[in-house]
Structures are given as structure tokens and as C-alpha cells.
N, C-alpha and C. Protein backbone atom coordinates (compact mmCIF):
# COMPACT_ATOMS: atom_id res chain seq x y z
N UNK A 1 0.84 -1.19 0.00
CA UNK A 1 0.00 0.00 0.00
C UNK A 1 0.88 1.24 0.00
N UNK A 2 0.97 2.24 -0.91
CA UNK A 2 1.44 3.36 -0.89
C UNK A 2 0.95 4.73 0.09
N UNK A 3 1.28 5.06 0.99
CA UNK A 3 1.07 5.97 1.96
C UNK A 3 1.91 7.09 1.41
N UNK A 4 0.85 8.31 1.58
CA UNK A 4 1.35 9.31 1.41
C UNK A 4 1.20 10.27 2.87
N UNK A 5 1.79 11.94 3.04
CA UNK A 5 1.36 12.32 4.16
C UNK A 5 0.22 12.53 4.28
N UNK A 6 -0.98 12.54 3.23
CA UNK A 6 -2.75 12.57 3.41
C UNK A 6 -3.35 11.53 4.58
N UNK A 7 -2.37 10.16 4.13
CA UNK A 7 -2.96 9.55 5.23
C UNK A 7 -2.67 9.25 6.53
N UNK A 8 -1.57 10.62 7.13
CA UNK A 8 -1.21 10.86 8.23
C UNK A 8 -2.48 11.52 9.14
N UNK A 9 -2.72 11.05 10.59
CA UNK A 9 -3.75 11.52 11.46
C UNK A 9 -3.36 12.38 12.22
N UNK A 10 -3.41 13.39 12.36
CA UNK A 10 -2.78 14.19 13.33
C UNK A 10 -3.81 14.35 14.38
N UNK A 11 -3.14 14.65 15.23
CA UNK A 11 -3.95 15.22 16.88
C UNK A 11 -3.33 16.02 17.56
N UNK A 12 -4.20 17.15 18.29
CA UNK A 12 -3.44 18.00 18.97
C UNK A 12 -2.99 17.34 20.25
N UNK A 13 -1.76 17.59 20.47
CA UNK A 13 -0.80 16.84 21.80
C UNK A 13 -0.77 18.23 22.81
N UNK A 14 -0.67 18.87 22.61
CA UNK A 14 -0.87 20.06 23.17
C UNK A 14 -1.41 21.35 22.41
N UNK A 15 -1.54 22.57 23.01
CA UNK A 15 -1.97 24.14 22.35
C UNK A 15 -1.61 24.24 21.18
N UNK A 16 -1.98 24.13 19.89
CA UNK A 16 -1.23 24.28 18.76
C UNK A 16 0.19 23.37 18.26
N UNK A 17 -0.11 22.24 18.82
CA UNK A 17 1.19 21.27 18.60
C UNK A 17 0.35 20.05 18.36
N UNK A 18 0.49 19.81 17.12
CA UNK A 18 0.14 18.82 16.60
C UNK A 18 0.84 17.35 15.64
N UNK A 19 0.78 16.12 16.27
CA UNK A 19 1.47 15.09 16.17
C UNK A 19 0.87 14.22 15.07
N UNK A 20 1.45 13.38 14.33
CA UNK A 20 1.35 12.15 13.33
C UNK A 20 1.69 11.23 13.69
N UNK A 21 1.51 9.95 14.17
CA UNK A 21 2.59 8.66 14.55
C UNK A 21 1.72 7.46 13.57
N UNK A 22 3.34 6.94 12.97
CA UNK A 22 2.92 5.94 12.08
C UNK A 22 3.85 5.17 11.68
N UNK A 23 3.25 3.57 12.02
CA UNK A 23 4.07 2.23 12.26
C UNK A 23 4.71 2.00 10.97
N UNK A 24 6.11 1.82 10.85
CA UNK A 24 6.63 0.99 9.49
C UNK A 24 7.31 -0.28 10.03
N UNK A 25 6.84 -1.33 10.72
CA UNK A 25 7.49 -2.65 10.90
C UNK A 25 8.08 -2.57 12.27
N UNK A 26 9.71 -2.52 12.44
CA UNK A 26 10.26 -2.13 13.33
C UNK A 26 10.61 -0.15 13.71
N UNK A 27 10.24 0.22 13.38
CA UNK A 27 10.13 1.81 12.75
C UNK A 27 9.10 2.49 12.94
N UNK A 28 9.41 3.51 13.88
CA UNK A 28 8.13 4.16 14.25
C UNK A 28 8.21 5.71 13.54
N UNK A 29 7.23 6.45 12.56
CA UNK A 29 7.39 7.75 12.54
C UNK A 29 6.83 8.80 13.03
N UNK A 30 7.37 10.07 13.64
CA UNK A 30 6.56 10.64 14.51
C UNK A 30 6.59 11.86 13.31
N UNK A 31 5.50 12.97 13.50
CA UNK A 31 5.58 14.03 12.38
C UNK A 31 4.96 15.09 13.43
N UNK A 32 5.55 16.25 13.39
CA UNK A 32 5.23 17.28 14.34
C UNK A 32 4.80 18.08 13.52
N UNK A 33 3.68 19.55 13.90
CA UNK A 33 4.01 20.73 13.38
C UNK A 33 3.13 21.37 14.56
N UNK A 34 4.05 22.72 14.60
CA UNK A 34 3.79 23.35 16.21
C UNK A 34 3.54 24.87 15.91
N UNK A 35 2.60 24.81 16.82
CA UNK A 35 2.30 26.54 16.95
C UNK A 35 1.98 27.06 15.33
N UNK A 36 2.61 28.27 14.62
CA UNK A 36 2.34 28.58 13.62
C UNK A 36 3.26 28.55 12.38
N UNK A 37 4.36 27.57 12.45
CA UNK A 37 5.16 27.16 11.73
C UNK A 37 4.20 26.42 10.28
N UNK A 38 5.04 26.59 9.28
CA UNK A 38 4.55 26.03 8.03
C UNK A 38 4.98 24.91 7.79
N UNK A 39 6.26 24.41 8.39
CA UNK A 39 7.00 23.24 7.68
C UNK A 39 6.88 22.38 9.09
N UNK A 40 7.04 20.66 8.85
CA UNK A 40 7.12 19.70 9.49
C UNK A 40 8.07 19.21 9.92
N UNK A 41 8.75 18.97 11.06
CA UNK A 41 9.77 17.70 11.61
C UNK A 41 9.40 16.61 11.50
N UNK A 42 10.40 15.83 11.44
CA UNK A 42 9.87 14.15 11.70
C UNK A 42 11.31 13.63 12.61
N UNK A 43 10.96 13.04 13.26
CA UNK A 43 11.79 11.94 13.61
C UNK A 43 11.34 10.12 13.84
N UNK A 44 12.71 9.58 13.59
CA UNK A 44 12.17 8.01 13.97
C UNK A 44 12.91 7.81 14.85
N UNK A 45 12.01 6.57 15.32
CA UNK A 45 12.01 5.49 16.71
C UNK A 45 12.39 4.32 16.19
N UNK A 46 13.04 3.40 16.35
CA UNK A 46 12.99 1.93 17.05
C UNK A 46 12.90 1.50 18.51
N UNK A 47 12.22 0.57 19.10
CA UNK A 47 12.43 0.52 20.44
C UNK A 47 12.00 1.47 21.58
N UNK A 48 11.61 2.64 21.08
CA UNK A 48 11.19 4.07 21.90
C UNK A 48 12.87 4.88 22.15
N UNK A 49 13.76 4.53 20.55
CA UNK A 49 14.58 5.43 21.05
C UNK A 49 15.01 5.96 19.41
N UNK A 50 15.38 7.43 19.77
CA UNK A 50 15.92 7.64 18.49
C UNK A 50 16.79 7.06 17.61
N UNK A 51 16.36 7.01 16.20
CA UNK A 51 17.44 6.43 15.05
C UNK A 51 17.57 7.63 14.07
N UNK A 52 18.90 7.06 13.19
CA UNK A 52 18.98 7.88 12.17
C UNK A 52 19.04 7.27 11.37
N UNK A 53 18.70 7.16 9.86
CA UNK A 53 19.07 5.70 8.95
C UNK A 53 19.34 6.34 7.77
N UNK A 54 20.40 6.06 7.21
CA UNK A 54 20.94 6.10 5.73
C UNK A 54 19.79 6.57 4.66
N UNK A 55 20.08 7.94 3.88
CA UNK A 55 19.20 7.96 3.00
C UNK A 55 17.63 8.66 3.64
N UNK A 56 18.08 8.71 4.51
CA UNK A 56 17.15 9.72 5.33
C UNK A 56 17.36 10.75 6.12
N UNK A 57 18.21 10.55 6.97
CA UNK A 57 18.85 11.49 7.94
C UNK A 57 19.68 12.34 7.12
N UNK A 58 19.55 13.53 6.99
CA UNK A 58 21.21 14.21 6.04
C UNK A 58 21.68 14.29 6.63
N UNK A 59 22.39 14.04 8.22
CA UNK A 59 23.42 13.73 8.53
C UNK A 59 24.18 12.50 9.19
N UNK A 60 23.15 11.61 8.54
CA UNK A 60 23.57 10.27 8.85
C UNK A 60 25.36 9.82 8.32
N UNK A 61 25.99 9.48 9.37
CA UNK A 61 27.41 9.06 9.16
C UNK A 61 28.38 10.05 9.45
N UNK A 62 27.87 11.17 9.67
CA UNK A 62 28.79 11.82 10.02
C UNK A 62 29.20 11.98 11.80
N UNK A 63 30.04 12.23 11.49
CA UNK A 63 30.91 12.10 13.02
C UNK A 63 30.63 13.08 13.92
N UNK A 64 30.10 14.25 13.66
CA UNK A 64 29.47 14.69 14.91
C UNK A 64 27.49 14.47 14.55
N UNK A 65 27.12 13.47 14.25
CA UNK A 65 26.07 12.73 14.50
C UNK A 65 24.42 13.55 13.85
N UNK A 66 24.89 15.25 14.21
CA UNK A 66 23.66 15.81 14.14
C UNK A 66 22.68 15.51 14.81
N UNK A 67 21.12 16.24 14.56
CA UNK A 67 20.54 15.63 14.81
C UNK A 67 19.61 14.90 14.54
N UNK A 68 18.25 14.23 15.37
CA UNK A 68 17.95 12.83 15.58
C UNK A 68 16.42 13.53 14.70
N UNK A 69 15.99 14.81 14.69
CA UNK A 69 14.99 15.06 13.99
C UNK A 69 15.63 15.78 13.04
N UNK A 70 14.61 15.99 12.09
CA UNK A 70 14.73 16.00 10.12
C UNK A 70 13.52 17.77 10.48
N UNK A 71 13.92 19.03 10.48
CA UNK A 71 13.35 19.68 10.54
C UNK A 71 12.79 20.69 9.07
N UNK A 72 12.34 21.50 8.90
CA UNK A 72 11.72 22.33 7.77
C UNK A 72 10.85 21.34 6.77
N UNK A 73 9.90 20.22 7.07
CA UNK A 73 9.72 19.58 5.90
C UNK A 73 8.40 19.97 5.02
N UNK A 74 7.94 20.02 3.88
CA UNK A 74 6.46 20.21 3.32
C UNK A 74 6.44 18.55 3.01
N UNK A 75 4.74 18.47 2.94
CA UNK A 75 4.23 17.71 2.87
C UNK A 75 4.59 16.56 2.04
N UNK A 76 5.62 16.66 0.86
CA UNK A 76 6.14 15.95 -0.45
C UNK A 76 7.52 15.48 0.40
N UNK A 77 8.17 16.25 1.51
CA UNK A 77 9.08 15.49 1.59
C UNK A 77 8.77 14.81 2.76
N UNK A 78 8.20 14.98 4.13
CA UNK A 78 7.36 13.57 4.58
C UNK A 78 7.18 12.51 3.59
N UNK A 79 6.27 12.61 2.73
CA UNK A 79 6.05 11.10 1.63
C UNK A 79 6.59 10.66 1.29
N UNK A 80 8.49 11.79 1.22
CA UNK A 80 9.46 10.61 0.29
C UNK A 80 9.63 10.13 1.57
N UNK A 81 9.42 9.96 2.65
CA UNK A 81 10.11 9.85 4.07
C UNK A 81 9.50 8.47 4.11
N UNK A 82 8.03 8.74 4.16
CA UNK A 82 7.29 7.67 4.24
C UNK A 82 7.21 6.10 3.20
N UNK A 83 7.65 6.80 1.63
CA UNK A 83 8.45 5.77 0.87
C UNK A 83 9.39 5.22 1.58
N UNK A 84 9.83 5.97 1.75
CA UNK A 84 11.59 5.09 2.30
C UNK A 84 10.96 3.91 3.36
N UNK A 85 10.84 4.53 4.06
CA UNK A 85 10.30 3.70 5.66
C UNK A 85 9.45 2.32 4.91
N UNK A 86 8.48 3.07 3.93
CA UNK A 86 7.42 1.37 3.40
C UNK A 86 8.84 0.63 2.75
N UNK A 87 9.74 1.06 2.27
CA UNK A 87 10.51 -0.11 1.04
C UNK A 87 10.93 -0.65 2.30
N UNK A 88 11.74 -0.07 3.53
CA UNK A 88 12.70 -1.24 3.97
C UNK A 88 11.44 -2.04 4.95
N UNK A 89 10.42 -1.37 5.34
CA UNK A 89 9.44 -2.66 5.81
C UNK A 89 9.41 -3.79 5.46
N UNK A 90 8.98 -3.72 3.81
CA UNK A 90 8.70 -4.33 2.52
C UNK A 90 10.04 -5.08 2.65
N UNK A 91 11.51 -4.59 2.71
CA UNK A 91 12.17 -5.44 2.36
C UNK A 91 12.68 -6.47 3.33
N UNK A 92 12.56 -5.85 4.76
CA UNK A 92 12.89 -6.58 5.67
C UNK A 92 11.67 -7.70 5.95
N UNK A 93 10.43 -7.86 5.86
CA UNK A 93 9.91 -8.75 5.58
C UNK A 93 10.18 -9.83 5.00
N UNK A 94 10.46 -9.26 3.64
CA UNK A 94 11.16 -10.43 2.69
C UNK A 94 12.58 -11.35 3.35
N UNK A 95 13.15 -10.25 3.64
CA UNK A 95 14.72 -11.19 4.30
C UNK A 95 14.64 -12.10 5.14
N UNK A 96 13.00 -11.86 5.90
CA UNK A 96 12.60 -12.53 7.22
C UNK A 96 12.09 -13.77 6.43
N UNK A 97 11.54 -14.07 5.26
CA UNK A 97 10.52 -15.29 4.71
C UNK A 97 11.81 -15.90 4.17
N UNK A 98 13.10 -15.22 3.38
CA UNK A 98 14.24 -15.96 2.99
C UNK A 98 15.05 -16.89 4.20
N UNK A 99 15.30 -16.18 4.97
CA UNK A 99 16.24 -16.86 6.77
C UNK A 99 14.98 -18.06 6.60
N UNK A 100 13.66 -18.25 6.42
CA UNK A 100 12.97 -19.08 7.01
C UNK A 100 13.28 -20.22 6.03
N UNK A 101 13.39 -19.91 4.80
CA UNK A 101 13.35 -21.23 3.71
C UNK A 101 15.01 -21.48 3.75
N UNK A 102 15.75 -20.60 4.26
CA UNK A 102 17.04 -21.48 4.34
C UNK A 102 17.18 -22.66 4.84
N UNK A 103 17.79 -23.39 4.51
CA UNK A 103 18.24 -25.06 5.55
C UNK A 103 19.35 -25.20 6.26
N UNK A 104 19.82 -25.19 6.64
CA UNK A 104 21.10 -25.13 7.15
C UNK A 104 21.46 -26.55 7.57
């Protein structure tokens, strides 16, 4: 199923701060937008702790780490966000049905 940010639910978490949370497998995405700002943060979870992952984070790999949220976003770049997150669902699934038909 292709998810875009349309089919993000938001709710107010507090006064003008309003949240998105949405499951990709092991991967949780959270999507903020607060007060009267135009653009969106996102950050991800595994486990209830921050990640950064390749191809998402722009400062993933670098040595002073940056940070753990992705700030200024419009709505098109959430969705590529949300692509990303469905492929490795999608793919880690698969790796999970391959380990099973192995024999060892």
C-alpha cells in the first residue's frame, strides 16, 4: 500500500502542537508541526529510542552525528520519508521469509 502524508492523522498533543505517529514494521514515525510554523519535523524510533538511517537522515554518518529530527519539511518530503520507511518494511519482511526457507 502506498502511503502518502494525506494519510497521516494528526492530533493535537498540546496548544497548537500537533502530532502524526505511524508504524513501518520495526520503525516508528513521529511528524510534528507546532504553533504557527509552516514546515514539518519528523523523527524516527525503534524501540522508543531515536534512530537515524541512511538515505534519510542528512546527517547520517557523520561524526558529529547531528541531529535525531529531520526539521523544515512540506508535505512531499514527509512522503518521500514515508516511501523510504514502506521499502525497507517491505524489504525486511522479505529477508525474514528468505532466513525461514534457508536449511542449514
Amino acid at each position: 500500500m502506498k502511503l502518502s502524508f494525506d494519510n497521516l492523522k494528526f492530533t493535537e498533543v498540546r496548544p497548537n502542537h500537533f502530532q502524526a505517529i505511524h508504524q513501518f514494521g520495526q520503525y516508528e514515525l513521529s511528524v510534528i508541526l507546532e504553533g504557527r510554523k509552516t514546515r514539518y519535523e519528523v523523527a524516527i524510533f525503534k524501540d522508543g529510542e531515536f534512530v537515524q538511517l541512511p538515505g534519510i537522515h542528512p546527517d547520517y554518518g557523520r561524526d558529529d552525528a547531528g541531529s535525531d529530527v529531520i526539521p523544515y519539511l512540506l508535505p512531499e518530503d514527509v512522503t518521500g520519508i514515508m516511501t523510504k520507511l514502506e521499502f525497507l518494511e517491505t524489504f525486511s519482511k522479505e529477508v525474514d521469509i528468505r532466513k525461514k526457507d534457508v536449511i542449514v
